[in-house]
PDB file of N, CA and C in Angstrom:
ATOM      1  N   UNK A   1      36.979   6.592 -43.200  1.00  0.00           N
ATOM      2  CA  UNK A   1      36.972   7.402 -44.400  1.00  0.00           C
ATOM      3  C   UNK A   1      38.023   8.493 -44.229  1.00  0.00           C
ATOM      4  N   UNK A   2      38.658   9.001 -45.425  1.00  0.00           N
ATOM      5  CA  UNK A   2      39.640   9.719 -44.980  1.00  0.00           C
ATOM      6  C   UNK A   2      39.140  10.974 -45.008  1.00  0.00           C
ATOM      7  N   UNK A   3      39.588  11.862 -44.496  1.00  0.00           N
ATOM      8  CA  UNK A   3      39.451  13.602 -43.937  1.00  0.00           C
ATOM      9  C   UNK A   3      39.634  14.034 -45.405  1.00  0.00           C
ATOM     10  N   UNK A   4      40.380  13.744 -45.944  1.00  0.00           N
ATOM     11  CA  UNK A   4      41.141  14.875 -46.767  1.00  0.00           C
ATOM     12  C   UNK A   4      40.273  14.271 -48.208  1.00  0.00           C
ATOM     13  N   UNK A   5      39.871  15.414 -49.296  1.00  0.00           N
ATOM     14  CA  UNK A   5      39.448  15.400 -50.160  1.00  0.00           C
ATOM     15  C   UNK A   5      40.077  14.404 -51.025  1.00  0.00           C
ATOM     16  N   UNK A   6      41.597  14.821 -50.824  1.00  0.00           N
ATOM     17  CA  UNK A   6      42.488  14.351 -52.026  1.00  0.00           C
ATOM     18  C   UNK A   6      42.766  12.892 -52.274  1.00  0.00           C
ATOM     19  N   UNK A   7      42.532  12.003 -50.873  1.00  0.00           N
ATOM     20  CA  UNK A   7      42.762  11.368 -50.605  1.00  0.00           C
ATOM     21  C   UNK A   7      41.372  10.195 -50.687  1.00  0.00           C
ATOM     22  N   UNK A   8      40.383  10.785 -50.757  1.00  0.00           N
ATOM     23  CA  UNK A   8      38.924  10.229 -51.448  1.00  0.00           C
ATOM     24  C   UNK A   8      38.985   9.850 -52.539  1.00  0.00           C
ATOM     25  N   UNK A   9      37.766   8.175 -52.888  1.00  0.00           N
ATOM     26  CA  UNK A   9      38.183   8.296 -54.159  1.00  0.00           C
ATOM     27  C   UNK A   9      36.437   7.561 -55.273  1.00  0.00           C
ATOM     28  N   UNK A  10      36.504   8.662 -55.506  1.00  0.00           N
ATOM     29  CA  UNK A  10      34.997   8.639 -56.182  1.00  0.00           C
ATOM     30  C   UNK A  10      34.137   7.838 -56.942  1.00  0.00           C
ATOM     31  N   UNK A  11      33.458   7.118 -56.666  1.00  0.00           N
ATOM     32  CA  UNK A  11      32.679   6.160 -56.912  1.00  0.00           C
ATOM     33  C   UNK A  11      31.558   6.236 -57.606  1.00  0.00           C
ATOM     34  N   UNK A  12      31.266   5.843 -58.650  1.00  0.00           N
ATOM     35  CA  UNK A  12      29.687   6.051 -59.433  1.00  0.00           C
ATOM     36  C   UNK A  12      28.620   5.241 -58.499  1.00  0.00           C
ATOM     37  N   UNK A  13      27.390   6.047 -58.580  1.00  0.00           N
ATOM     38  CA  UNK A  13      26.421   5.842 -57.312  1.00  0.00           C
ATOM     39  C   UNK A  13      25.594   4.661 -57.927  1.00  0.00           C
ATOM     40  N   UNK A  14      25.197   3.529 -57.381  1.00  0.00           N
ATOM     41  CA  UNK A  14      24.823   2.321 -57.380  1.00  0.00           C
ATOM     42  C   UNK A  14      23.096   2.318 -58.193  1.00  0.00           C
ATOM     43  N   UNK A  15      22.501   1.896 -59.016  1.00  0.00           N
ATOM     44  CA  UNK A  15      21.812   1.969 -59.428  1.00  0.00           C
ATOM     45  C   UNK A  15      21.126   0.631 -59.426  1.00  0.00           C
ATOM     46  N   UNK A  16      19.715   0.420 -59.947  1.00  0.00           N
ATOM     47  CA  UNK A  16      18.850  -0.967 -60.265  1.00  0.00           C
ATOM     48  C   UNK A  16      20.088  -1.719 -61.301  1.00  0.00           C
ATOM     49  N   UNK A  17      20.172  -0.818 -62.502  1.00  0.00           N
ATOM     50  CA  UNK A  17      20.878  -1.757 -63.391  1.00  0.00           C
ATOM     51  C   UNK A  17      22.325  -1.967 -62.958  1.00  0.00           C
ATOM     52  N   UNK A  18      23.106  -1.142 -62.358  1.00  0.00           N
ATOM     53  CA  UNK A  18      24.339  -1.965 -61.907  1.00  0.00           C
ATOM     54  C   UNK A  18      24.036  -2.550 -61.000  1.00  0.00           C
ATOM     55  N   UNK A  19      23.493  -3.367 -60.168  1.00  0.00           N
ATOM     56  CA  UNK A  19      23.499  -4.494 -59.087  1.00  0.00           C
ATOM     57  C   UNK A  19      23.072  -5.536 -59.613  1.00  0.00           C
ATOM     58  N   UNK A  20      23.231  -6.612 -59.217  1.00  0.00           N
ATOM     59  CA  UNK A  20      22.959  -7.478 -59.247  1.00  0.00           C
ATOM     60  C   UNK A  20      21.363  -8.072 -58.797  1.00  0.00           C
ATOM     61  N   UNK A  21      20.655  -8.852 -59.396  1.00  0.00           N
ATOM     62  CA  UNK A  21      19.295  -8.810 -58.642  1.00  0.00           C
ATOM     63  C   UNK A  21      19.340  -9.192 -57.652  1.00  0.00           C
ATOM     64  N   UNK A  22      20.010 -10.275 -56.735  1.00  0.00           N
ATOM     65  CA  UNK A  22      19.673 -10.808 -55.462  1.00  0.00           C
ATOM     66  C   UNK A  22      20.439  -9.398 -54.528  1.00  0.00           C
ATOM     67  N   UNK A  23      21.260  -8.295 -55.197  1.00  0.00           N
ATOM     68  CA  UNK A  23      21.733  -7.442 -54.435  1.00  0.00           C
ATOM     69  C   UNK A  23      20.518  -5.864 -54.048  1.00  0.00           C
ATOM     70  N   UNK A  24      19.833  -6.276 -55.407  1.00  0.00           N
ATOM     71  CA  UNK A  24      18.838  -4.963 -55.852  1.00  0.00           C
ATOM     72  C   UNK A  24      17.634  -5.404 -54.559  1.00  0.00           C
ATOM     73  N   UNK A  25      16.911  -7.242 -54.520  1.00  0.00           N
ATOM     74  CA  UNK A  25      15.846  -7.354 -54.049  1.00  0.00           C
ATOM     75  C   UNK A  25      16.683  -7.167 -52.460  1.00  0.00           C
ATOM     76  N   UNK A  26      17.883  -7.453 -52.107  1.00  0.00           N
ATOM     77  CA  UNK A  26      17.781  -7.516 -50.641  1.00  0.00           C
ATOM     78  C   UNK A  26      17.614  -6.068 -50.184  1.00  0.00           C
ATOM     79  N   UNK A  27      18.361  -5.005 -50.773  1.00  0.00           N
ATOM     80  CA  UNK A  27      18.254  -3.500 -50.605  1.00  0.00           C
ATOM     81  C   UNK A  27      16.621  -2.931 -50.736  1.00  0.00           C
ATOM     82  N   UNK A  28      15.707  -3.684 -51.677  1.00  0.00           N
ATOM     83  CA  UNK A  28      14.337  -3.350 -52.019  1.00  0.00           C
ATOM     84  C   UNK A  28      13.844  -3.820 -50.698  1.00  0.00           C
ATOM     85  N   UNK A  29      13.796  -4.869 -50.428  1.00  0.00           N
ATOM     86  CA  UNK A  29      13.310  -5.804 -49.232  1.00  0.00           C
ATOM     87  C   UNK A  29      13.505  -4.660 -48.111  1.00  0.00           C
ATOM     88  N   UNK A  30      15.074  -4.530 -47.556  1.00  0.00           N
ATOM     89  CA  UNK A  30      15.233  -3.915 -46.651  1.00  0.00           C
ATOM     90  C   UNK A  30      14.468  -2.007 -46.808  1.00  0.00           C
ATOM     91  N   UNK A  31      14.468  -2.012 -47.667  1.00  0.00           N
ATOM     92  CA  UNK A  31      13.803  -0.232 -47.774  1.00  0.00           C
ATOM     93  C   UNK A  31      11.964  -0.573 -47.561  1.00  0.00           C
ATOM     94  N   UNK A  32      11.537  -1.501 -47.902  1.00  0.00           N
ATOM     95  CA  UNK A  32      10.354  -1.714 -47.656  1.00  0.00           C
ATOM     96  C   UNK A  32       9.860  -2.061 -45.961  1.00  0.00           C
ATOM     97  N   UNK A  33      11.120  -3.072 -45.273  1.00  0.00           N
ATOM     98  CA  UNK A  33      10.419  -3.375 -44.274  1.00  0.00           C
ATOM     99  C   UNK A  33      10.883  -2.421 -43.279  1.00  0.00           C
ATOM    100  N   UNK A  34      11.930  -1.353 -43.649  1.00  0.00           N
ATOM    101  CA  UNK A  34      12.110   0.121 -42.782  1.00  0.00           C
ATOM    102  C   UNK A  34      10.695   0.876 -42.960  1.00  0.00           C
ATOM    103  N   UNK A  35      10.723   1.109 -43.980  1.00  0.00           N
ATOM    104  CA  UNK A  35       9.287   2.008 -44.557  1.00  0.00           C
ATOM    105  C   UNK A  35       7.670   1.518 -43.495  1.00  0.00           C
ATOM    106  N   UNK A  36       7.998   0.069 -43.717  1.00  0.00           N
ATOM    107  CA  UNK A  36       6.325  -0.418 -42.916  1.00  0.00           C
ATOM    108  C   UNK A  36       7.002   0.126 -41.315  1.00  0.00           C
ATOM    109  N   UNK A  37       8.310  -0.179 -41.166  1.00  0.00           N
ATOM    110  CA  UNK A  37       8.450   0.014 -39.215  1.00  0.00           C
ATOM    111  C   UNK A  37       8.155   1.493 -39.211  1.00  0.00           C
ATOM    112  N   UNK A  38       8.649   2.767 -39.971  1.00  0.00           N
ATOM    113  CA  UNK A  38       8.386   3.880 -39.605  1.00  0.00           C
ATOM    114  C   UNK A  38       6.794   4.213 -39.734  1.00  0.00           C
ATOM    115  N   UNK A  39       6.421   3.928 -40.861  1.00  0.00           N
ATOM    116  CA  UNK A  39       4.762   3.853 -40.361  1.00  0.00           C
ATOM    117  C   UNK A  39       4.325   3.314 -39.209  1.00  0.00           C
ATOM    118  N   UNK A  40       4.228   2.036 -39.221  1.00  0.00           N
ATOM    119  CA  UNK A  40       4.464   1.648 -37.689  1.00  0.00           C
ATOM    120  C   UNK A  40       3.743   2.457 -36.418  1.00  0.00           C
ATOM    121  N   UNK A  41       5.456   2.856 -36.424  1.00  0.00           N
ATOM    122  CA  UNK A  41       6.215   3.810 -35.264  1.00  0.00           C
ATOM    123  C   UNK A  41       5.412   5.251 -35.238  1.00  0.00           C
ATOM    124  N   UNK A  42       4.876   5.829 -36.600  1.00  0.00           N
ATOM    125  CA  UNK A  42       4.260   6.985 -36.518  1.00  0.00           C
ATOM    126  C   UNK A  42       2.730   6.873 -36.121  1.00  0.00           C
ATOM    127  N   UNK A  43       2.373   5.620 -36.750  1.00  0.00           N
ATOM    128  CA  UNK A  43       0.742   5.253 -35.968  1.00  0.00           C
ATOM    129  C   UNK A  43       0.519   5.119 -34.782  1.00  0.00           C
ATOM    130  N   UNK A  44       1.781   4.239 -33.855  1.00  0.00           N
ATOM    131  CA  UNK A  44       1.691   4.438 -32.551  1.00  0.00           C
ATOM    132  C   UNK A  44       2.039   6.044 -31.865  1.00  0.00           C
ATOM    133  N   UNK A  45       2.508   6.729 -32.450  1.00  0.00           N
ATOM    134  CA  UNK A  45       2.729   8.060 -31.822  1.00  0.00           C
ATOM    135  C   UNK A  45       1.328   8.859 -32.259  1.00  0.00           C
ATOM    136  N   UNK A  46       0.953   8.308 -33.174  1.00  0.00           N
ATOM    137  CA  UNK A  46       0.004   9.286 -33.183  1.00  0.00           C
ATOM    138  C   UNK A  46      -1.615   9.062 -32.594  1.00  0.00           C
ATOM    139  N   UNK A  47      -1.489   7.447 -31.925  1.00  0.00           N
ATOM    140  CA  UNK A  47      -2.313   7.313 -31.216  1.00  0.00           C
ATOM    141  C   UNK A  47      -1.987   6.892 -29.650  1.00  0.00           C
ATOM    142  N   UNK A  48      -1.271   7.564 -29.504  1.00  0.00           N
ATOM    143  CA  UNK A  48      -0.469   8.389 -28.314  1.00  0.00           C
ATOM    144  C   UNK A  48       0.230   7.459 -27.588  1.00  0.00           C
ATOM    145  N   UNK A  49       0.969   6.036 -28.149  1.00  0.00           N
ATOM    146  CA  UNK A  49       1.405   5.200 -27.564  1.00  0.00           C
ATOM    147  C   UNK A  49       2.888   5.401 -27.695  1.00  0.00           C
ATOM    148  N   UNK A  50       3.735   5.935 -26.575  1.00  0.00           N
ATOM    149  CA  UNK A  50       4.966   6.167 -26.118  1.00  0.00           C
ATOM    150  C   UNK A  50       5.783   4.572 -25.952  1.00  0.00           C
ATOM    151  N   UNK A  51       5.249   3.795 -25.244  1.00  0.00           N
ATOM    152  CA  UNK A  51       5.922   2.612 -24.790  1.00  0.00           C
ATOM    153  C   UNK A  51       6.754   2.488 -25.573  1.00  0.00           C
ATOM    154  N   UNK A  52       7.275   2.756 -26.736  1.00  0.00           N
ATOM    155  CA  UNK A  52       7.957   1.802 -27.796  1.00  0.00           C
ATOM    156  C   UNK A  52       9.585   2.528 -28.171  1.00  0.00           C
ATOM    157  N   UNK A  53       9.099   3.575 -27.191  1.00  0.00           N
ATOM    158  CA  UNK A  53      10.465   4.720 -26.985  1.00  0.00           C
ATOM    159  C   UNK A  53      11.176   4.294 -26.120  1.00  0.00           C
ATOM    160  N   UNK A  54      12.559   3.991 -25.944  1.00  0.00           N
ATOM    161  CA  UNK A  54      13.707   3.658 -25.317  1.00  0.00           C
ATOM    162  C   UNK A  54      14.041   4.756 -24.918  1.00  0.00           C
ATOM    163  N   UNK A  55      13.315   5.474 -23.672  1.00  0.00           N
ATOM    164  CA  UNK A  55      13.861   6.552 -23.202  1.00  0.00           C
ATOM    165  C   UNK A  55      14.716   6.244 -21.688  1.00  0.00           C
ATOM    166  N   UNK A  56      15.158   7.204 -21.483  1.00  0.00           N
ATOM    167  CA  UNK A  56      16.042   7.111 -20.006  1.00  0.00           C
ATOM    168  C   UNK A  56      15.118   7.944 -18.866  1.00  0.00           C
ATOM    169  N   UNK A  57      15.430   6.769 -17.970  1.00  0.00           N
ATOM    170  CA  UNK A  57      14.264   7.318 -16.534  1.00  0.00           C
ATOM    171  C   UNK A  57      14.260   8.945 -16.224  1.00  0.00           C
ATOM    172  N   UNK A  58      13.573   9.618 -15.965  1.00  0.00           N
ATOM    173  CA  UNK A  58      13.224  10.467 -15.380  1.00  0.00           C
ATOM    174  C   UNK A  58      13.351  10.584 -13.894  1.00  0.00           C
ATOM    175  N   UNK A  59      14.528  11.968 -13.601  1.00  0.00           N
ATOM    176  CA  UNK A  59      14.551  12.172 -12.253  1.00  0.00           C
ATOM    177  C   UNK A  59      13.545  12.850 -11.630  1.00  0.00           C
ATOM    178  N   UNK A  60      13.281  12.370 -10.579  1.00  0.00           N
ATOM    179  CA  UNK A  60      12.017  12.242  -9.561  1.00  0.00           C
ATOM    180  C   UNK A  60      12.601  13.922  -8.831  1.00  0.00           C
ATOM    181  N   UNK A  61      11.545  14.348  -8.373  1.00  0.00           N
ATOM    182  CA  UNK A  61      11.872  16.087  -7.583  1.00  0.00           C
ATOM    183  C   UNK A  61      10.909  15.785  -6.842  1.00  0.00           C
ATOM    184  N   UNK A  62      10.319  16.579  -6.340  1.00  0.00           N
ATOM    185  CA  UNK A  62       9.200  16.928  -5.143  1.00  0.00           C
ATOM    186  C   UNK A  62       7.866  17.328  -6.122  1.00  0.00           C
ATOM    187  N   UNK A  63       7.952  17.769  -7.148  1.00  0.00           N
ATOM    188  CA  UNK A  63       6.871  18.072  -8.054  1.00  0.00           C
ATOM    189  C   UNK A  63       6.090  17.384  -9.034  1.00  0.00           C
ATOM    190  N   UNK A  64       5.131  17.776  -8.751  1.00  0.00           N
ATOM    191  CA  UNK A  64       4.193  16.124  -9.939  1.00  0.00           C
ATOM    192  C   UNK A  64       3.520  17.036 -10.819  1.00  0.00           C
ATOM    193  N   UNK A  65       3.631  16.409 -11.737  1.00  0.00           N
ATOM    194  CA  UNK A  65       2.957  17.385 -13.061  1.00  0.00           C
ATOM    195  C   UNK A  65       1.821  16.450 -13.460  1.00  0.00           C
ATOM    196  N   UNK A  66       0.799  16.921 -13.922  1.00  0.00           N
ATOM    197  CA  UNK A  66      -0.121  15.745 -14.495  1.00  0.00           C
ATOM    198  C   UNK A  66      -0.685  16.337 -15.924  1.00  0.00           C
ATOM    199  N   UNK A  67      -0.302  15.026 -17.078  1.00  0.00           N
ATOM    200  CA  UNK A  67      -0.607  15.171 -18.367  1.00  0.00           C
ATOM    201  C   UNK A  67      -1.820  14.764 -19.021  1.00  0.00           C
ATOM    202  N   UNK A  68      -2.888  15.169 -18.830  1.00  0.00           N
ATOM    203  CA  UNK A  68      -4.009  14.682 -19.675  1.00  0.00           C
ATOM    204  C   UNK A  68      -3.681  14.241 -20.949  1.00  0.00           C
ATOM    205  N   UNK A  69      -4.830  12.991 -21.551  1.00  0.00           N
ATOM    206  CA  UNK A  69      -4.866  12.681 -22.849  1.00  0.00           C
ATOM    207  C   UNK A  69      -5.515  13.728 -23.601  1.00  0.00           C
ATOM    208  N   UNK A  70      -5.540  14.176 -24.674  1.00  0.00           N
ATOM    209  CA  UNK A  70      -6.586  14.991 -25.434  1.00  0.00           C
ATOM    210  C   UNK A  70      -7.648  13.857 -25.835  1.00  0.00           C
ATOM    211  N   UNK A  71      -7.732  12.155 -25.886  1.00  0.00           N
ATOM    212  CA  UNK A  71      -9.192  11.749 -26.231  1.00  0.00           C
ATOM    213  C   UNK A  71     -10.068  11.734 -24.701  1.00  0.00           C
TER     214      UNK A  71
END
């Protein structure tokens, strides 16, 4: 995309009635099956299941901390 304002060039924003239907249901489709993964994703966090996080290992020290569940 270019930097410079001038050089942009402005587009009317995409609506139900300008698309096409097989363009409208794949965008509907895809906003729906994001929508169910972030629910999902928030049910497992909120019943305290981490696993599903792609985190990076944790460096090890001499100190151990210990985290209780609240159930």
């Amino acid at each position: 995309m270019p930097e410079s304002r001038v050089l942009r060039v402005e587009k009317p924003i995409l609506t139900k009635s300008s698309l096409l239907k097989d363009q409208w249901d794949k965008i509907n489709s895809d906003l729906q099956d994001w929508t169910k993964s972030m629910k999902n994703l928030e049910e497992d966090f909120k019943g305290g299941n981490t696993e599903c996080i792609k985190c990076p290992g944790v460096r090890k020290t001499g100190n151990h901390i210990t985290v209780s569940s609240p159930h």
